[in-house]
Protein backbone atom coordinates (compact mmCIF):
# COMPACT_ATOMS: atom_id res chain seq x y z
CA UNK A 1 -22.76 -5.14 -9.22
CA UNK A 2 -23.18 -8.31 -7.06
CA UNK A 3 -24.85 -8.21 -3.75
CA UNK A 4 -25.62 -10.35 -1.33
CA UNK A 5 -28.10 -10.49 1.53
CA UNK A 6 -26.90 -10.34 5.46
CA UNK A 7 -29.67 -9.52 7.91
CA UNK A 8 -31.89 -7.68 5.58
CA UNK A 9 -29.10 -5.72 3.98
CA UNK A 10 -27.82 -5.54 0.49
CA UNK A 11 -24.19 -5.76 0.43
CA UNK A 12 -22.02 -5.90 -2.25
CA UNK A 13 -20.65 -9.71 -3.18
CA UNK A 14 -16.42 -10.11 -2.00
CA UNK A 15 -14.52 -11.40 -5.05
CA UNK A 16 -10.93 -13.18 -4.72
CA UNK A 17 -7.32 -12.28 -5.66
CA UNK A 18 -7.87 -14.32 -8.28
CA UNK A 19 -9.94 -11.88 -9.93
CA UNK A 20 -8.54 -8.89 -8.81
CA UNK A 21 -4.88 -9.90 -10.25
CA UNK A 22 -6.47 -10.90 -13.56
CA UNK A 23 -8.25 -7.24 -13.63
CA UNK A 24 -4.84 -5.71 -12.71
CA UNK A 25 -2.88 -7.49 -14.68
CA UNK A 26 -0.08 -8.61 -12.31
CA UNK A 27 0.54 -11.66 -10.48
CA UNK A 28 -1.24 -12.99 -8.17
CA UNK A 29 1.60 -13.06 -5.43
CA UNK A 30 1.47 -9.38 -5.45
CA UNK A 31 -2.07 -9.08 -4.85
CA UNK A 32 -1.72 -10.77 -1.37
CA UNK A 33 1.20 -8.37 -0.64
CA UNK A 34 -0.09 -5.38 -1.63
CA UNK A 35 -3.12 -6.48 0.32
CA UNK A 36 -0.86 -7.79 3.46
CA UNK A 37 0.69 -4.37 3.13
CA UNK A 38 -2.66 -2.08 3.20
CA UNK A 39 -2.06 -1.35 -0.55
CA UNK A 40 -4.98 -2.84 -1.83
CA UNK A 41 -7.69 -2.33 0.50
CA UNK A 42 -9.24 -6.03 0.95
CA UNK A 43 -11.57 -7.63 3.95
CA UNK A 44 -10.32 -10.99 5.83
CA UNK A 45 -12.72 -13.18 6.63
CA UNK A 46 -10.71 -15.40 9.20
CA UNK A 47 -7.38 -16.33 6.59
CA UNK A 48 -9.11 -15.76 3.88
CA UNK A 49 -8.59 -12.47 1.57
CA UNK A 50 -11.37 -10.97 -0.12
CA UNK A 51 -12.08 -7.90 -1.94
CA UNK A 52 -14.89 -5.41 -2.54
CA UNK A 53 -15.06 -4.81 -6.66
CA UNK A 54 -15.88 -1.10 -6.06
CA UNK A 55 -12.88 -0.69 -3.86
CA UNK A 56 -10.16 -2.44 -6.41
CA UNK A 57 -12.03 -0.11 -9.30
CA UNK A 58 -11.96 3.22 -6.75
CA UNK A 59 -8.24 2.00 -6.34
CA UNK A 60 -7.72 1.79 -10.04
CA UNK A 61 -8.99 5.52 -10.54
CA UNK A 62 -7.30 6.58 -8.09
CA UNK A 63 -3.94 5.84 -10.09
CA UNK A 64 -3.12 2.95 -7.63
CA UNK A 65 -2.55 5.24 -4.76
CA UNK A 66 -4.07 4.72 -1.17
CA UNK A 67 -7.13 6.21 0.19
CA UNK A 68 -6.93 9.74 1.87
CA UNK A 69 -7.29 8.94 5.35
């Protein structure tokens, strides 16, 4: 895992729909929906989408399904 350095703290490096639709397999349209919608859980950084790898895998495991809340 990537991480990155912010005040002293490790954090793990944001990654773009770009990768995140290539690991999923589907298009890349559908990443910024399902992120738009609270699908795909992502971090915005003004307009800018990002995502945490180790969310999009937990996601994956999780059989595409939201987080328990």
């Amino acid at each position: 895992m990537d991480t990155v350095t912010v005040d002293g703290k490790q954090h793990e490096k944001l990654t773009t729909a770009e990768w995140v639709a290539e690991k999923m397999g589907i298009p890349l349209p559908s990443i910024y929906d399902y992120a738009r919608r609270g699908i795909l859980p992502c971090v915005r950084v003004g307009k800018l989408v990002r995502f945490r790898p180790s969310d999009i895998d937990a996601f994956i495991t999780r059989g595409g399904s939201k987080a328990a809340q």
